[in-house]
N, C-alpha and C. Protein backbone atom coordinates (compact mmCIF):
# COMPACT_ATOMS: atom_id res chain seq x y z
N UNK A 1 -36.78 -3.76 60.84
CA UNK A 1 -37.00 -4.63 61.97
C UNK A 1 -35.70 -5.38 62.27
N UNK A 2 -35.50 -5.18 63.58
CA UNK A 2 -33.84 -5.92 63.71
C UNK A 2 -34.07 -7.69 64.50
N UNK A 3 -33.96 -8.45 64.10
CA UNK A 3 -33.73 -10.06 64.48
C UNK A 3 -32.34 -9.98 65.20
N UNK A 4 -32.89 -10.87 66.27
CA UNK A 4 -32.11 -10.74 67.33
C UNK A 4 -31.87 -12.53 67.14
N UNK A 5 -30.65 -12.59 67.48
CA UNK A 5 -30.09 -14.43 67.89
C UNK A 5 -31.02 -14.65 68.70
N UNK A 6 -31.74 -14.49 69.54
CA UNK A 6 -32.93 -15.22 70.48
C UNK A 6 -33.97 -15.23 69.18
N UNK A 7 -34.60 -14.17 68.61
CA UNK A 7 -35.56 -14.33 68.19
C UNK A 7 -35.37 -15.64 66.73
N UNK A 8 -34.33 -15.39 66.25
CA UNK A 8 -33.87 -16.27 65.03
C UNK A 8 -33.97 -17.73 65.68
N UNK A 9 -33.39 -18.11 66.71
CA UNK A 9 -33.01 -19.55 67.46
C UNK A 9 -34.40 -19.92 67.86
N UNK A 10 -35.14 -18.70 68.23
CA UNK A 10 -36.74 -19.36 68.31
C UNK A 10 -37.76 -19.81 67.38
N UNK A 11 -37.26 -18.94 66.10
CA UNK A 11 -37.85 -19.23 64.86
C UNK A 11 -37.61 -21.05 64.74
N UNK A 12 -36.12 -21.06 64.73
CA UNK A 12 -35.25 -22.79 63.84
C UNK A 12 -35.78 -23.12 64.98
N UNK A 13 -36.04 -23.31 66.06
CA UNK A 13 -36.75 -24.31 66.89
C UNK A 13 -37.98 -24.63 66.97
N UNK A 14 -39.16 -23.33 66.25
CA UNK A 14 -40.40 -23.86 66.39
C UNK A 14 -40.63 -24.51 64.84
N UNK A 15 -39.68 -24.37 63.45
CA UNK A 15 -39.58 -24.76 62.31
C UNK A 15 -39.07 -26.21 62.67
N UNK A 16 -38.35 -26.58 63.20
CA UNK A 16 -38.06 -28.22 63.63
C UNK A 16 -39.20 -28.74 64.62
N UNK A 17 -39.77 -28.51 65.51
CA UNK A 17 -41.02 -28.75 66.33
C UNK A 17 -41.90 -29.06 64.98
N UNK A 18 -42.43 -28.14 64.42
CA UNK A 18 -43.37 -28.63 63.23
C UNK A 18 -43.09 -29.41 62.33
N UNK A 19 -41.85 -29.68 61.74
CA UNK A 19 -41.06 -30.92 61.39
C UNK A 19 -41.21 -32.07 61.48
N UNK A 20 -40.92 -32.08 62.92
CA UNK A 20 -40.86 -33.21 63.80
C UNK A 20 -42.86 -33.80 63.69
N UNK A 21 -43.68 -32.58 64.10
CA UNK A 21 -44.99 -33.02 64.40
C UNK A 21 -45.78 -33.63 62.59
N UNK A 22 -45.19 -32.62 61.65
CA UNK A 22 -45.85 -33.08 60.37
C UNK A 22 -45.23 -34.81 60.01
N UNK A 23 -44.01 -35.55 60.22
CA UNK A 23 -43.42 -36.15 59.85
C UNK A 23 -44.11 -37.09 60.88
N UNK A 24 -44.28 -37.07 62.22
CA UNK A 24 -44.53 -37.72 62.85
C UNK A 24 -46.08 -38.18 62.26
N UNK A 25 -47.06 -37.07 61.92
CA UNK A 25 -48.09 -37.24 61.48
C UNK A 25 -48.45 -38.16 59.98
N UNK A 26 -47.74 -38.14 59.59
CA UNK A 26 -47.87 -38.91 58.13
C UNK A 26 -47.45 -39.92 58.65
N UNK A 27 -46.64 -40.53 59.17
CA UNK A 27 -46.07 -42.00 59.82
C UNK A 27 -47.59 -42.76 60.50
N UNK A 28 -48.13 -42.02 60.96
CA UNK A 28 -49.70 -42.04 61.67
C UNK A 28 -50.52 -42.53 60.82
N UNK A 29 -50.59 -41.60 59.78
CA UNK A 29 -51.63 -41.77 58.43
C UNK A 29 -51.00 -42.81 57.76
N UNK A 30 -49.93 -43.11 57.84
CA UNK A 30 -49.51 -44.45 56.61
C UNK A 30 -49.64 -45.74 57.25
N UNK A 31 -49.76 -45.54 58.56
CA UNK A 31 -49.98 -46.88 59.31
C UNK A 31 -51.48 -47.52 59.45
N UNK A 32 -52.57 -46.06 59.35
CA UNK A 32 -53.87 -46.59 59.31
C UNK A 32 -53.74 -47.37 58.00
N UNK A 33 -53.35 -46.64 57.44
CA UNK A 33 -53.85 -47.29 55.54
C UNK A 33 -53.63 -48.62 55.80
N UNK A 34 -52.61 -48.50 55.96
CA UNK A 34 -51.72 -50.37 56.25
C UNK A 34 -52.71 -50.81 56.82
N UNK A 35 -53.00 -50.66 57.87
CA UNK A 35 -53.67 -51.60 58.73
C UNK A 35 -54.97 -51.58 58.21
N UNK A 36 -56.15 -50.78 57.19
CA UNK A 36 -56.79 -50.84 56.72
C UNK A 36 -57.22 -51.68 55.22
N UNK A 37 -55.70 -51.94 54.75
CA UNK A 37 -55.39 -52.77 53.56
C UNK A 37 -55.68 -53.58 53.94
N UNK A 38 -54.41 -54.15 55.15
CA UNK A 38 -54.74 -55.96 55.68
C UNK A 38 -55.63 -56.03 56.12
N UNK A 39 -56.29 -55.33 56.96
CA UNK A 39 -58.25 -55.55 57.20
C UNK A 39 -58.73 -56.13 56.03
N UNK A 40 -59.15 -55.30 55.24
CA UNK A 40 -59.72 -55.25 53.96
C UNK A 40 -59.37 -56.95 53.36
N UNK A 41 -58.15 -56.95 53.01
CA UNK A 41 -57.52 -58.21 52.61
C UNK A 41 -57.83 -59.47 52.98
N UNK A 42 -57.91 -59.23 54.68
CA UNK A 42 -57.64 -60.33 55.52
C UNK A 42 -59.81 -60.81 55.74
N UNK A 43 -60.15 -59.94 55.23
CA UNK A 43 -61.80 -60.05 54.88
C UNK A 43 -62.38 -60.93 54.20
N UNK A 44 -61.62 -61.28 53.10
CA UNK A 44 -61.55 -62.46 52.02
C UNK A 44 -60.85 -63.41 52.61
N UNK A 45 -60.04 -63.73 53.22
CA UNK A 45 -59.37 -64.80 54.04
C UNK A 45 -60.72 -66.37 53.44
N UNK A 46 -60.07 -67.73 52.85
CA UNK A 46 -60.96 -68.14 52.80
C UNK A 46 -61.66 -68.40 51.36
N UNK A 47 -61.85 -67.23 51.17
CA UNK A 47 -62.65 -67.11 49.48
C UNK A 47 -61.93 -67.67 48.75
N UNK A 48 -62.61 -68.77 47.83
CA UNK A 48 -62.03 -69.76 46.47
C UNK A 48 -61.35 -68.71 45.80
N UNK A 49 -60.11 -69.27 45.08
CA UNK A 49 -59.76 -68.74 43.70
C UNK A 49 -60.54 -68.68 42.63
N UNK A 50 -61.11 -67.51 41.65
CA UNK A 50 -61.46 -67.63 40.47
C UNK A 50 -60.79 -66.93 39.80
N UNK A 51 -60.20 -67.04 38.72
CA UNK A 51 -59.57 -66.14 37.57
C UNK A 51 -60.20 -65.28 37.09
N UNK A 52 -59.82 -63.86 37.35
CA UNK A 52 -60.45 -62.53 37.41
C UNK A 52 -61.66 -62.14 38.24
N UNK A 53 -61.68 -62.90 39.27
CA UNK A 53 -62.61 -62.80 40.32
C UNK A 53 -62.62 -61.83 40.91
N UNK A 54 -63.43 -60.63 41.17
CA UNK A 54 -63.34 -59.92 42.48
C UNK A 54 -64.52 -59.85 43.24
N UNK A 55 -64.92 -60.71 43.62
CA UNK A 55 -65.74 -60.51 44.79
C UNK A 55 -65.54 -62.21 45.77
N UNK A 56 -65.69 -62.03 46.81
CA UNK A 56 -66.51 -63.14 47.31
C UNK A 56 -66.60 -64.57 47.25
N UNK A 57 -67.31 -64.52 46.48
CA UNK A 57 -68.05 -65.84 45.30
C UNK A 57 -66.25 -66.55 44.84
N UNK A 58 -65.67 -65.60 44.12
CA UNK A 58 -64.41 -65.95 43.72
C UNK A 58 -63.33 -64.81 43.65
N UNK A 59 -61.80 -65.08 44.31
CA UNK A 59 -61.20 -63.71 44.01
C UNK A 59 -59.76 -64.75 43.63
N UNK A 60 -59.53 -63.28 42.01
CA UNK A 60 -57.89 -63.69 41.73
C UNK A 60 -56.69 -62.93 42.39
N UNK A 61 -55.43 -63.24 42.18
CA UNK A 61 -54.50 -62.69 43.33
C UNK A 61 -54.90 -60.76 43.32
N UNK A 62 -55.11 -60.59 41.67
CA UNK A 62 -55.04 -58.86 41.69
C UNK A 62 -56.49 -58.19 41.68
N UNK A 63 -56.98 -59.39 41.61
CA UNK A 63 -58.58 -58.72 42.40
C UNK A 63 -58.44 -58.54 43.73
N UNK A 64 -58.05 -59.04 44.89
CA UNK A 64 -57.62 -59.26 45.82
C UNK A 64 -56.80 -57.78 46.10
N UNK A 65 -55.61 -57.61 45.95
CA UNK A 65 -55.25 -56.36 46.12
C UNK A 65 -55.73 -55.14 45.55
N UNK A 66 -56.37 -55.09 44.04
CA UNK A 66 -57.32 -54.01 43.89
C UNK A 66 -58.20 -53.75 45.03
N UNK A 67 -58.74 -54.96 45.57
CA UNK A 67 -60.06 -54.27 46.93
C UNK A 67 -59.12 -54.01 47.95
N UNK A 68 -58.70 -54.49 48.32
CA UNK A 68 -57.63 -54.48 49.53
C UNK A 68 -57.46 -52.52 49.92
N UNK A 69 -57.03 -51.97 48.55
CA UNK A 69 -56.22 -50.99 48.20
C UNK A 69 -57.88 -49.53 47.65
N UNK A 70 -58.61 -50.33 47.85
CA UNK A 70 -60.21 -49.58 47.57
C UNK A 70 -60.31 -49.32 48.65
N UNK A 71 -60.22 -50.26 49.64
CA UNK A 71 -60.29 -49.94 51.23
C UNK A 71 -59.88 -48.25 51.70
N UNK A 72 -58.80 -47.84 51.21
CA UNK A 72 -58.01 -46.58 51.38
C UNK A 72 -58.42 -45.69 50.29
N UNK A 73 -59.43 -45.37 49.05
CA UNK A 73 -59.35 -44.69 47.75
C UNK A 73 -58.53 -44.82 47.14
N UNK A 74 -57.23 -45.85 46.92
CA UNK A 74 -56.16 -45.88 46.02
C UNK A 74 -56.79 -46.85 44.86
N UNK A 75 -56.69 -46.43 43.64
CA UNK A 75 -57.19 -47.89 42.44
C UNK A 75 -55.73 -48.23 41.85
N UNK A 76 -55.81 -49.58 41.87
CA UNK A 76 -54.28 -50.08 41.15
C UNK A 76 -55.24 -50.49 39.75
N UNK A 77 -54.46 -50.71 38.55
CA UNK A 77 -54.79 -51.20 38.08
C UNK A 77 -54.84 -52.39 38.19
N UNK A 78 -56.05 -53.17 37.07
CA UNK A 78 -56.82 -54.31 37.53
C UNK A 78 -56.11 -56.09 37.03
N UNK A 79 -54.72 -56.07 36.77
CA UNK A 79 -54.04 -56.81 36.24
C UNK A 79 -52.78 -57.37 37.14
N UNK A 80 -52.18 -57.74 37.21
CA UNK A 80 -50.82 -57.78 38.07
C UNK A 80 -49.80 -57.57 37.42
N UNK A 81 -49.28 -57.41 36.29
CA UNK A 81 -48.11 -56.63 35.56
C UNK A 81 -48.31 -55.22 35.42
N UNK A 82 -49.70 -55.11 35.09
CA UNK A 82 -50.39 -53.61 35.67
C UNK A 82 -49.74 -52.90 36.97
N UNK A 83 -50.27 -53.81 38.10
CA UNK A 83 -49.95 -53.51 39.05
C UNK A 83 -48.48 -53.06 39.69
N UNK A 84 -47.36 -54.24 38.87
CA UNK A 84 -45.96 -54.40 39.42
C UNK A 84 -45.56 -53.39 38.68
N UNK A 85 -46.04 -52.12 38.17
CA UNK A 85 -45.72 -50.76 37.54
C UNK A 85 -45.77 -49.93 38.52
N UNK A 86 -46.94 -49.60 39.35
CA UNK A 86 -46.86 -48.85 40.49
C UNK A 86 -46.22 -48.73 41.40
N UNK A 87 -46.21 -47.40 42.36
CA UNK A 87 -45.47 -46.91 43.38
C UNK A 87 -43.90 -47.40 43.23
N UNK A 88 -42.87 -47.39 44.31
CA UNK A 88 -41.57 -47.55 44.23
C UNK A 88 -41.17 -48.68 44.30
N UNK A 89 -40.26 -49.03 43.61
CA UNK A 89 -39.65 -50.54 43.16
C UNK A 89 -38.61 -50.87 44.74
N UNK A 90 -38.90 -51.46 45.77
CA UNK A 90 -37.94 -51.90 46.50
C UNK A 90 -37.27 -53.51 47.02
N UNK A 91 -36.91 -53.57 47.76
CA UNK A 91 -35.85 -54.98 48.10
C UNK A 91 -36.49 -55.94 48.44
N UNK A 92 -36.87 -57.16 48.61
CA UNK A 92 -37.00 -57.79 49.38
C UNK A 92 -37.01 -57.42 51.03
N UNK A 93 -35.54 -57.76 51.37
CA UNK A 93 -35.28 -57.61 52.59
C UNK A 93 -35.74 -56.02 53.21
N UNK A 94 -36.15 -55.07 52.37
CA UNK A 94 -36.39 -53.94 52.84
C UNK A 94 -37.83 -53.51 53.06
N UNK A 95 -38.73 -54.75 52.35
CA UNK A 95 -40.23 -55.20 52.10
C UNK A 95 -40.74 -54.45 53.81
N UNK A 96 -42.29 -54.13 54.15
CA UNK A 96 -42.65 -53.66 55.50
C UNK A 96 -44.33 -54.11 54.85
N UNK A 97 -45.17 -54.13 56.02
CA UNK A 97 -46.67 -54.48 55.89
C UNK A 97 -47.43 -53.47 55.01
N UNK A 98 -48.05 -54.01 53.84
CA UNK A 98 -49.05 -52.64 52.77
C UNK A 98 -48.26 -53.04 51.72
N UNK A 99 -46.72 -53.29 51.54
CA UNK A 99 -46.24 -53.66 50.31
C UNK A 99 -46.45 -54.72 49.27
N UNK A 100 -46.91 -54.51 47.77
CA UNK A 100 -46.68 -55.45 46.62
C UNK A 100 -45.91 -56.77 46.85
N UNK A 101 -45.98 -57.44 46.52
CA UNK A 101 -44.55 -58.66 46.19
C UNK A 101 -45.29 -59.25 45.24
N UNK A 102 -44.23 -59.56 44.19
CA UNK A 102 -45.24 -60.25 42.48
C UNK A 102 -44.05 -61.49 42.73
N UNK A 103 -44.16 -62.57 41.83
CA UNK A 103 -44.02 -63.78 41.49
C UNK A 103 -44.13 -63.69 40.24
N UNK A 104 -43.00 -65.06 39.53
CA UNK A 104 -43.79 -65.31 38.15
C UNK A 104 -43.91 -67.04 38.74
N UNK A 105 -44.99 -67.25 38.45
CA UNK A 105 -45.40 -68.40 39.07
C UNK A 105 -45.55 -69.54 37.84
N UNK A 106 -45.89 -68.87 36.67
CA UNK A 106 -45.87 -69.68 35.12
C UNK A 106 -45.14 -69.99 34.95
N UNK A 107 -45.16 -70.74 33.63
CA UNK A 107 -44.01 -71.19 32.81
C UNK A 107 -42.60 -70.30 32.27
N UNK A 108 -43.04 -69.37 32.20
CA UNK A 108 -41.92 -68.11 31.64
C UNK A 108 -41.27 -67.90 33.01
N UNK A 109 -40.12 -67.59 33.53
CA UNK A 109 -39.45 -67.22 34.49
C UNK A 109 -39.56 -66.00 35.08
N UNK A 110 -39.87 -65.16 33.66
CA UNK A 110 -39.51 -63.58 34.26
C UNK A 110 -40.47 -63.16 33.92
N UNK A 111 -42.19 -63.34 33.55
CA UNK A 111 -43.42 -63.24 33.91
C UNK A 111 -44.07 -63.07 34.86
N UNK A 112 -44.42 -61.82 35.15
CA UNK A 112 -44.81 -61.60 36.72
C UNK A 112 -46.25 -62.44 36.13
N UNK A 113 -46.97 -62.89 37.13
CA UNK A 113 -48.08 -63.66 37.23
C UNK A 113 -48.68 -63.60 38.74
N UNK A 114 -48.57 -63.11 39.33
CA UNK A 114 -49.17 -63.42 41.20
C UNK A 114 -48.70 -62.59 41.72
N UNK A 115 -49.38 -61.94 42.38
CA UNK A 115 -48.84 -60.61 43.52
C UNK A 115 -50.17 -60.99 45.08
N UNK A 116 -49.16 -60.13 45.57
CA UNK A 116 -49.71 -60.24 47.36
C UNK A 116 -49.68 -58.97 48.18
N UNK A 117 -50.01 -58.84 49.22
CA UNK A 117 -49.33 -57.80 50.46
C UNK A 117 -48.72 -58.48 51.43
N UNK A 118 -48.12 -58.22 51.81
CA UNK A 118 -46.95 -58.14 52.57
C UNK A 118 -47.92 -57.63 54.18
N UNK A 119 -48.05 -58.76 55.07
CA UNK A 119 -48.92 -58.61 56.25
C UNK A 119 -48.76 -57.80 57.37
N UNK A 120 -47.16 -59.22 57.71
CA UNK A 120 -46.03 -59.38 58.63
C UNK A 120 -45.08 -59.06 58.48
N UNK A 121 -43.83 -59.26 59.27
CA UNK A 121 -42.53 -59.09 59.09
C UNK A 121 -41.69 -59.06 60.59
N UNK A 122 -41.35 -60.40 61.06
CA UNK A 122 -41.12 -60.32 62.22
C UNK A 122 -39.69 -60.63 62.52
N UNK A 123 -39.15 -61.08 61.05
CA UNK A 123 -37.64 -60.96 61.18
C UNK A 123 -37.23 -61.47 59.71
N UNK A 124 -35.85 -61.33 59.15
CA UNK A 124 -35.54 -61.11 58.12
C UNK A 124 -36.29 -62.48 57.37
N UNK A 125 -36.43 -63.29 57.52
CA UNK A 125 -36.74 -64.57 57.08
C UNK A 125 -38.29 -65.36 57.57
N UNK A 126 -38.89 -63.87 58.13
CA UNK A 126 -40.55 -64.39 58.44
C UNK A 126 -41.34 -63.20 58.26
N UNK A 127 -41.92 -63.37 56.75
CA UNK A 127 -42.46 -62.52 56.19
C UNK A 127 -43.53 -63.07 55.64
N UNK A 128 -44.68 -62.68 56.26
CA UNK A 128 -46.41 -63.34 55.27
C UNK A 128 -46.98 -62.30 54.39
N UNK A 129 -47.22 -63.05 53.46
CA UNK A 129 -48.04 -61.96 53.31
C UNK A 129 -49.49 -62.90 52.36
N UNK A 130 -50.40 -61.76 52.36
CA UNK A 130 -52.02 -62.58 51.67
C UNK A 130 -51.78 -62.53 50.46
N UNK A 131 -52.44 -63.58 49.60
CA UNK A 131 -52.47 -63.52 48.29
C UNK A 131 -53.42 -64.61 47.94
N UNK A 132 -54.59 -64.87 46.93
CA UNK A 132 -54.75 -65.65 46.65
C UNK A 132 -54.47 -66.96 45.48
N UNK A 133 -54.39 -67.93 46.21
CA UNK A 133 -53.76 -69.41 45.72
C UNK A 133 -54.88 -69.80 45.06
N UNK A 134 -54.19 -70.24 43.57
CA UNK A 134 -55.15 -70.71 42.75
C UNK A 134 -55.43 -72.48 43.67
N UNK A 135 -55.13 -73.47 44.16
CA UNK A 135 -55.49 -73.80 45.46
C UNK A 135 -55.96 -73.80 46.70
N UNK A 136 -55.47 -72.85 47.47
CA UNK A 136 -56.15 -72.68 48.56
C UNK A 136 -57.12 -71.34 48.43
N UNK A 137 -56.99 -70.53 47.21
CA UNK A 137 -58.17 -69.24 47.77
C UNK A 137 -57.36 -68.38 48.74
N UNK A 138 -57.86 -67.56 49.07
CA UNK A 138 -57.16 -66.53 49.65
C UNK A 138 -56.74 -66.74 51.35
N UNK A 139 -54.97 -67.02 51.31
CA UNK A 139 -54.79 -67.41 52.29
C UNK A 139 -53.42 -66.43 52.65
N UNK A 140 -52.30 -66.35 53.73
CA UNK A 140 -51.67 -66.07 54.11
C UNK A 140 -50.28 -67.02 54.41
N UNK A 141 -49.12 -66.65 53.81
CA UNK A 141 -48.18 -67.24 53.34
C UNK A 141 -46.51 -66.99 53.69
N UNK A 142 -45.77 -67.41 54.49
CA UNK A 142 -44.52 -67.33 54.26
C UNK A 142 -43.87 -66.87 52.65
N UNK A 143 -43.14 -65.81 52.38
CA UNK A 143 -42.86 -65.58 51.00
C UNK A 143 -41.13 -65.99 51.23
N UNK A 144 -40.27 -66.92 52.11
CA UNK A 144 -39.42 -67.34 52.20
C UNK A 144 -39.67 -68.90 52.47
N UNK A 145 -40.96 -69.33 51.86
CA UNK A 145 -41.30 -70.98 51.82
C UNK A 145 -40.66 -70.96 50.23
N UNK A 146 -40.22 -72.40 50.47
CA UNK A 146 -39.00 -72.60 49.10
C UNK A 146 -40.39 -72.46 47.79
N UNK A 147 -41.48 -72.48 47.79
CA UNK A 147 -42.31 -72.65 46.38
C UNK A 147 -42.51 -70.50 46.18
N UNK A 148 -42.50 -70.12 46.88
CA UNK A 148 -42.57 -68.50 46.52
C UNK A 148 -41.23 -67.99 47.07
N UNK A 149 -40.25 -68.08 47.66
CA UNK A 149 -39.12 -67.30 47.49
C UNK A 149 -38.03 -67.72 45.82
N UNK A 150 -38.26 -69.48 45.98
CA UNK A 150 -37.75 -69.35 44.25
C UNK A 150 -38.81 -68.75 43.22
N UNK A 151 -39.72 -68.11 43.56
CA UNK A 151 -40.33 -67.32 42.14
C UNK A 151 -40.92 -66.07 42.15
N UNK A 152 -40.04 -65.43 43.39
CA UNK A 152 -39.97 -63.69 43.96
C UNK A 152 -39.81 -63.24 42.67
N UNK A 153 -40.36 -62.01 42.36
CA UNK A 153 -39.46 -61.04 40.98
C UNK A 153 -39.23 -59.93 41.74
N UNK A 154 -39.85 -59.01 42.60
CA UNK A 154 -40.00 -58.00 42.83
C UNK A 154 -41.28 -57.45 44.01
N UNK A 155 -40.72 -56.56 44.73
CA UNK A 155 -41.92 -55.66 45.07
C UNK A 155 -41.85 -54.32 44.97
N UNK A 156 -43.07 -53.58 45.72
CA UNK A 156 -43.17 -52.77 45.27
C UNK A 156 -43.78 -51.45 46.64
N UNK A 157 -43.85 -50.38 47.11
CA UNK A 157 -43.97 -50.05 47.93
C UNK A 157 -45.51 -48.52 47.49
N UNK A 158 -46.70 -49.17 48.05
CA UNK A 158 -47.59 -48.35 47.44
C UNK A 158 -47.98 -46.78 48.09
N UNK A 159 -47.52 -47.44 49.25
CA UNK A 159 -48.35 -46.33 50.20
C UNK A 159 -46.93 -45.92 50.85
N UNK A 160 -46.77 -44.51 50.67
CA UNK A 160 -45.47 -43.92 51.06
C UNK A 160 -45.37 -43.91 52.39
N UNK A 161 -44.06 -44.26 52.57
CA UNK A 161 -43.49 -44.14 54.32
C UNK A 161 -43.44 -42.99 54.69
């Protein structure tokens, strides 16, 4: 069978068309999730803090993102150092909505203790995200307010771009 430069150039063009459409398609699917997390999340809005809470009645920060993340079939584990193990370790400034962010909020410095999602992001220095406050219960938060940007450790990126 002889391939002709037309027929080859038609091949690499309908192999980039499908490219283009699969890549485009997962960008699709990673955005429901997102937006199905912060649903999920933003559901509890409200609910008291209880330590190891997950429901309702009372939720702790990683009960909170365990359901959040049930919303989609993903299970994190049920801890928050647990948690700050999963998916890809990224920046701050490179943080997008669906992402981890842990804290060590204790006495130890470098104790992760508190994690959140990441909501918003409307410019380098206005970033919310939900988490619940052993105070306020599950609320939504600047993570560049001086009481959680001095006790950032890390995030984390669950749901692939």
């Amino acid at each position: 069978m002889k391939i002709t430069l037309q027929r080859l150039s038609l091949f690499v063009v309908i192999l980039i068309l499908f490219g283009a459409c699969a890549s485009a398609r997962k960008a699709r699917i990673r955005e429901e999730q997102v937006k199905e997390v912060i649903q999920a999340a933003r559901a509890f809005t409200g609910t008291p803090y209880k330590w190891g809470g997950t429901t309702r009645a009372g939720m702790d920060c990683s009960g909170l993102t365990g359901n959040a993340y049930r919303a989609i079939d993903l299970n994190l584990p049920r801890t928050t150092d647990g948690q700050a193990l999963v998916g890809e370790k990224i920046k701050l400034k490179k943080v997008i909505p669906g992402d981890l962010v842990f804290f060590a909020t204790g006495k130890k410095r470098r104790e992760i203790t508190h994690v959140g999602i990441v909501t918003e992001k409307k410019s380098g220095d206005n970033v919310k995200f939900i988490h619940a406050s052993t105070s306020l219960g599950v609320v939504e938060t600047n993570i560049y307010s001086d009481y959680y940007i001095k006790r950032f450790r890390t995030a984390r990126r669950i749901i692939d771009k």
